[in-house]
N, C-alpha and C. Protein backbone atom coordinates (compact mmCIF):
# COMPACT_ATOMS: atom_id res chain seq x y z
N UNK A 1 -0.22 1.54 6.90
CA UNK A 1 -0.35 0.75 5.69
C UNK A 1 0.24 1.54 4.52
N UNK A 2 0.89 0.78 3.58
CA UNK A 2 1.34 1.23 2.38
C UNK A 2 0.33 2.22 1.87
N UNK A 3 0.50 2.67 0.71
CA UNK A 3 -0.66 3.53 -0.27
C UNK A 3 0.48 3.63 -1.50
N UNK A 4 0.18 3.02 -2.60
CA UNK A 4 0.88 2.54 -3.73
C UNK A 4 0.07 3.69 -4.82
N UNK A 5 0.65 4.72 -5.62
CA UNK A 5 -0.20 5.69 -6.73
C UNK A 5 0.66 5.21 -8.04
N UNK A 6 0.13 4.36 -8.59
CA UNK A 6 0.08 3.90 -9.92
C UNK A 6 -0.38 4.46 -11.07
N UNK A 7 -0.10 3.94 -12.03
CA UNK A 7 -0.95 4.84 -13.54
C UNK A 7 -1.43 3.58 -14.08
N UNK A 8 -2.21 3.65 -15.25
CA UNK A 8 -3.13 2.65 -15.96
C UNK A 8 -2.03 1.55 -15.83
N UNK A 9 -2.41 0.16 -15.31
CA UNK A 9 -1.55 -0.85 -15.20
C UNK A 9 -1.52 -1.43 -16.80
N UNK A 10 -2.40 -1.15 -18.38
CA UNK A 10 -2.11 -2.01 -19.97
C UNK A 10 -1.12 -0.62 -19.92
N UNK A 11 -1.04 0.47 -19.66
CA UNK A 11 0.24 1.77 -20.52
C UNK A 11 1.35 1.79 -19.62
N UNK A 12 1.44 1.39 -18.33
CA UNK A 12 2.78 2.01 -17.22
C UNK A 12 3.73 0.22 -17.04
N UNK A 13 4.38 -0.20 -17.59
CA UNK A 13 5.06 -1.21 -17.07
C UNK A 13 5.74 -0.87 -15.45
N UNK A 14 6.21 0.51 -15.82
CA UNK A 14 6.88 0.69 -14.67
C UNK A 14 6.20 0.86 -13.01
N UNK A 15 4.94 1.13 -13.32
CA UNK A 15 3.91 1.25 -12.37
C UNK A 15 3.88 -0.65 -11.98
N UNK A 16 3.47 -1.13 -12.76
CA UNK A 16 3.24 -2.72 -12.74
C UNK A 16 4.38 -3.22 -11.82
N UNK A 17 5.45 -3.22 -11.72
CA UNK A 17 6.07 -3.72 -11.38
C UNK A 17 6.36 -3.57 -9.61
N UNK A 18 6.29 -2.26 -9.10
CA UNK A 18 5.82 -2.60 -7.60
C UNK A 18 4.35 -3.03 -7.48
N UNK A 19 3.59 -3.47 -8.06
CA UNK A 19 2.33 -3.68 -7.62
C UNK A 19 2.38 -4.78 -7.86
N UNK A 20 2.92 -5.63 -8.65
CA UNK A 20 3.23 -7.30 -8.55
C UNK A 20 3.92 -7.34 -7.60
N UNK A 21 5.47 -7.21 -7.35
CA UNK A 21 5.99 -7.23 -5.86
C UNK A 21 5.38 -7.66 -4.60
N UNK A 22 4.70 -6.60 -4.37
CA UNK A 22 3.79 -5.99 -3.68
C UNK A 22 2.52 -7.34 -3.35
N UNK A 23 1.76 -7.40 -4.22
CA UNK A 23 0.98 -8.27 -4.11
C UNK A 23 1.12 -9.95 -4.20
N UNK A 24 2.52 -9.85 -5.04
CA UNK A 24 2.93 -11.51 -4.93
C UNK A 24 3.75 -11.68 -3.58
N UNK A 25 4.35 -10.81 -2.43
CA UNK A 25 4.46 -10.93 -1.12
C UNK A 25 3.59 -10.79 -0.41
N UNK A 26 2.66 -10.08 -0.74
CA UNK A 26 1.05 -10.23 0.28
C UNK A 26 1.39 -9.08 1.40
N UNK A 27 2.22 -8.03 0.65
CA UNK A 27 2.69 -6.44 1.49
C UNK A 27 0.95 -6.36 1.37
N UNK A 28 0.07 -5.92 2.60
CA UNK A 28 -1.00 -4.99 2.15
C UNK A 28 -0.66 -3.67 1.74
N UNK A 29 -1.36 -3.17 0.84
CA UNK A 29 -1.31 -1.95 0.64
C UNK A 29 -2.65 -1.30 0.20
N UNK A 30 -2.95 0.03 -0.46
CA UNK A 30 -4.43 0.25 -1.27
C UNK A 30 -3.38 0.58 -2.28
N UNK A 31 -3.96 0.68 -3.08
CA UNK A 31 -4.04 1.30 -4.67
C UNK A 31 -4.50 2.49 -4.97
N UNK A 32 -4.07 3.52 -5.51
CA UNK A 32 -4.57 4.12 -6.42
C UNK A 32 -4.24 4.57 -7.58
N UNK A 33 -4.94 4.29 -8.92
CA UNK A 33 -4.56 4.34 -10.18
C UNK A 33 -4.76 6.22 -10.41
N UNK A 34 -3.46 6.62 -10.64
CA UNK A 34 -3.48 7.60 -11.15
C UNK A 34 -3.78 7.99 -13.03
N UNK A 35 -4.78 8.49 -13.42
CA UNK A 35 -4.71 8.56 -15.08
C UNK A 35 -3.83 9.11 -15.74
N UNK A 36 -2.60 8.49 -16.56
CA UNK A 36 -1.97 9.68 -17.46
C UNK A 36 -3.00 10.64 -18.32
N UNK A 37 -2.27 12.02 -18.15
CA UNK A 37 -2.71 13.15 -18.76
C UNK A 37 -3.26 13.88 -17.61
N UNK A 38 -3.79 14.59 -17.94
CA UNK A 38 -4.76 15.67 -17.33
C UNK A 38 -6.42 15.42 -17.22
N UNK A 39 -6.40 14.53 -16.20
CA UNK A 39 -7.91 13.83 -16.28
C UNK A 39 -8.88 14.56 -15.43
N UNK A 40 -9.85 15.48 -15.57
CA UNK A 40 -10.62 16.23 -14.72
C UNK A 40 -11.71 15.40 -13.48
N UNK A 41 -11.14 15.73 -12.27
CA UNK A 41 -11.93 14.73 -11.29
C UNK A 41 -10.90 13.71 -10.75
N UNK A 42 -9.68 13.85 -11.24
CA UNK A 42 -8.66 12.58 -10.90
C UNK A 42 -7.23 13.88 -10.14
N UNK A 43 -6.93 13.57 -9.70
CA UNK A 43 -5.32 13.85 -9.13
C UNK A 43 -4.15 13.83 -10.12
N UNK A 44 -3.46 14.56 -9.54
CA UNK A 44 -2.72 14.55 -11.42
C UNK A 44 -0.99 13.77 -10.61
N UNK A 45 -0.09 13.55 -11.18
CA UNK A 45 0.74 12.76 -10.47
C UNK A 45 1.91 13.82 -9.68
N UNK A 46 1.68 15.03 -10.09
CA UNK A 46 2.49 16.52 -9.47
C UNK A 46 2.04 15.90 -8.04
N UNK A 47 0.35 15.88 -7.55
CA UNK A 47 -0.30 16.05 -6.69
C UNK A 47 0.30 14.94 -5.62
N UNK A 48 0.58 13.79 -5.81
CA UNK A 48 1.14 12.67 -5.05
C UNK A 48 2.85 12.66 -5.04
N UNK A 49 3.64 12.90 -5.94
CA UNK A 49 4.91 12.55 -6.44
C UNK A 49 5.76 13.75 -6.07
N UNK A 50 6.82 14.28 -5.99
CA UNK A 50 8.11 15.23 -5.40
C UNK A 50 8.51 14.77 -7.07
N UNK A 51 8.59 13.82 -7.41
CA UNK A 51 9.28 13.80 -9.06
C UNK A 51 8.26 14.23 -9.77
N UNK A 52 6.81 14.26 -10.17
CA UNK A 52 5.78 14.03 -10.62
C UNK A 52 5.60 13.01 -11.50
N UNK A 53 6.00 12.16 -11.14
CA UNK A 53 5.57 10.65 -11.68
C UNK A 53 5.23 9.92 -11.04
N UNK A 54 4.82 8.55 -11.53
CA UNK A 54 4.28 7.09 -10.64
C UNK A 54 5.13 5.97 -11.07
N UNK A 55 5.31 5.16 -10.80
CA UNK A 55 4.76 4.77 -9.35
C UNK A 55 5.30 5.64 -7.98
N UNK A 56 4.74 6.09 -7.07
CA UNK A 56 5.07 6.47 -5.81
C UNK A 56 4.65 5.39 -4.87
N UNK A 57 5.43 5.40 -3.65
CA UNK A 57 4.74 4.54 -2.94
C UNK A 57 5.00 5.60 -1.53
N UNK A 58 4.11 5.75 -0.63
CA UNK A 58 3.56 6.07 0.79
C UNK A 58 3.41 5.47 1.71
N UNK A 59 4.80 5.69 2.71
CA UNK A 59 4.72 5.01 3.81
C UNK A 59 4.53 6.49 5.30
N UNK A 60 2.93 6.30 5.51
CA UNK A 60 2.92 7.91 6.59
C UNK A 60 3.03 8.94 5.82
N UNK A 61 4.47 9.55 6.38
CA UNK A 61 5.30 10.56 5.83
C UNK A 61 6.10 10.53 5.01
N UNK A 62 6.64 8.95 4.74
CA UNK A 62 7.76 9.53 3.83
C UNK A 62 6.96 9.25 2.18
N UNK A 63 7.63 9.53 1.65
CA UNK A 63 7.82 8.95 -0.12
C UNK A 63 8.63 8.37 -0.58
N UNK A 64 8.15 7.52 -1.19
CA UNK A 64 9.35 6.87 -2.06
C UNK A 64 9.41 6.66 -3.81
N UNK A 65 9.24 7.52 -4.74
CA UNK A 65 8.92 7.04 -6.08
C UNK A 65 10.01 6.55 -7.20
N UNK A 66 9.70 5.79 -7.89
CA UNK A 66 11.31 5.15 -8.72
C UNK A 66 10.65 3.30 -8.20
N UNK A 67 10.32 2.69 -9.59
CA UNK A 67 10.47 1.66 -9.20
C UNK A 67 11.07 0.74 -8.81
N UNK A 68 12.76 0.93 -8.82
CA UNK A 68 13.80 -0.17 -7.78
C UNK A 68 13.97 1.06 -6.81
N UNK A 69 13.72 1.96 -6.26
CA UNK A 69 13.75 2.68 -5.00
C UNK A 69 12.63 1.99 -4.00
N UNK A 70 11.89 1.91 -4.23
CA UNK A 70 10.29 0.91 -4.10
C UNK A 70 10.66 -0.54 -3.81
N UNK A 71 11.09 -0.45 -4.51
CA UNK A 71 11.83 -2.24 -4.39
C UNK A 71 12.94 -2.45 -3.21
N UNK A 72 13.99 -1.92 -3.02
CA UNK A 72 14.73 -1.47 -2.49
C UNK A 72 13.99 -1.49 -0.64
N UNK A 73 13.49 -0.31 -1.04
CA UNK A 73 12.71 0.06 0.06
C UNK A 73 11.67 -0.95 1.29
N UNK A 74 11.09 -1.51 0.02
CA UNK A 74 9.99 -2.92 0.70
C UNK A 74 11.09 -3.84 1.38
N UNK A 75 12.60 -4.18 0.88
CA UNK A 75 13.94 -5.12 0.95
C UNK A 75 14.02 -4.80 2.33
């Protein structure tokens, strides 16, 4: 199954946009909202991302982050 690491969906457009994709094709996936900043108790986006940003998306092993890489990718 997918595993989609997002940031606050009102501040990240760019996060938003594979997770509509995503859910308006009915891809299952989970979610997890990553917090911008340095949130104590949360994962920081270094921790999920090779770029350290979000959206990432997780398929197994690989990675994929960049929202038309994501897009692309689901294609």
């Amino acid at each position: 199954m997918y595993e989609l690491f997002i940031a606050n969906k009102n501040y990240s457009s760019w996060s938003l946009r594979p997770w509509v994709l995503m859910r308006e094709l009915a891809i299952p996936f989970t979610e997890t909202v990553i917090p911008l900043g340095n949130v104590p108790g949360h994962p920081s986006t270094a921790d999920v991302s090779p770029s350290g940003r979000v959206p990432c998306l997780r398929n197994g092993q690989l990675l994929v982050w960049d929202s038309l890489a994501i897009t692309e990718y689901l294609s």
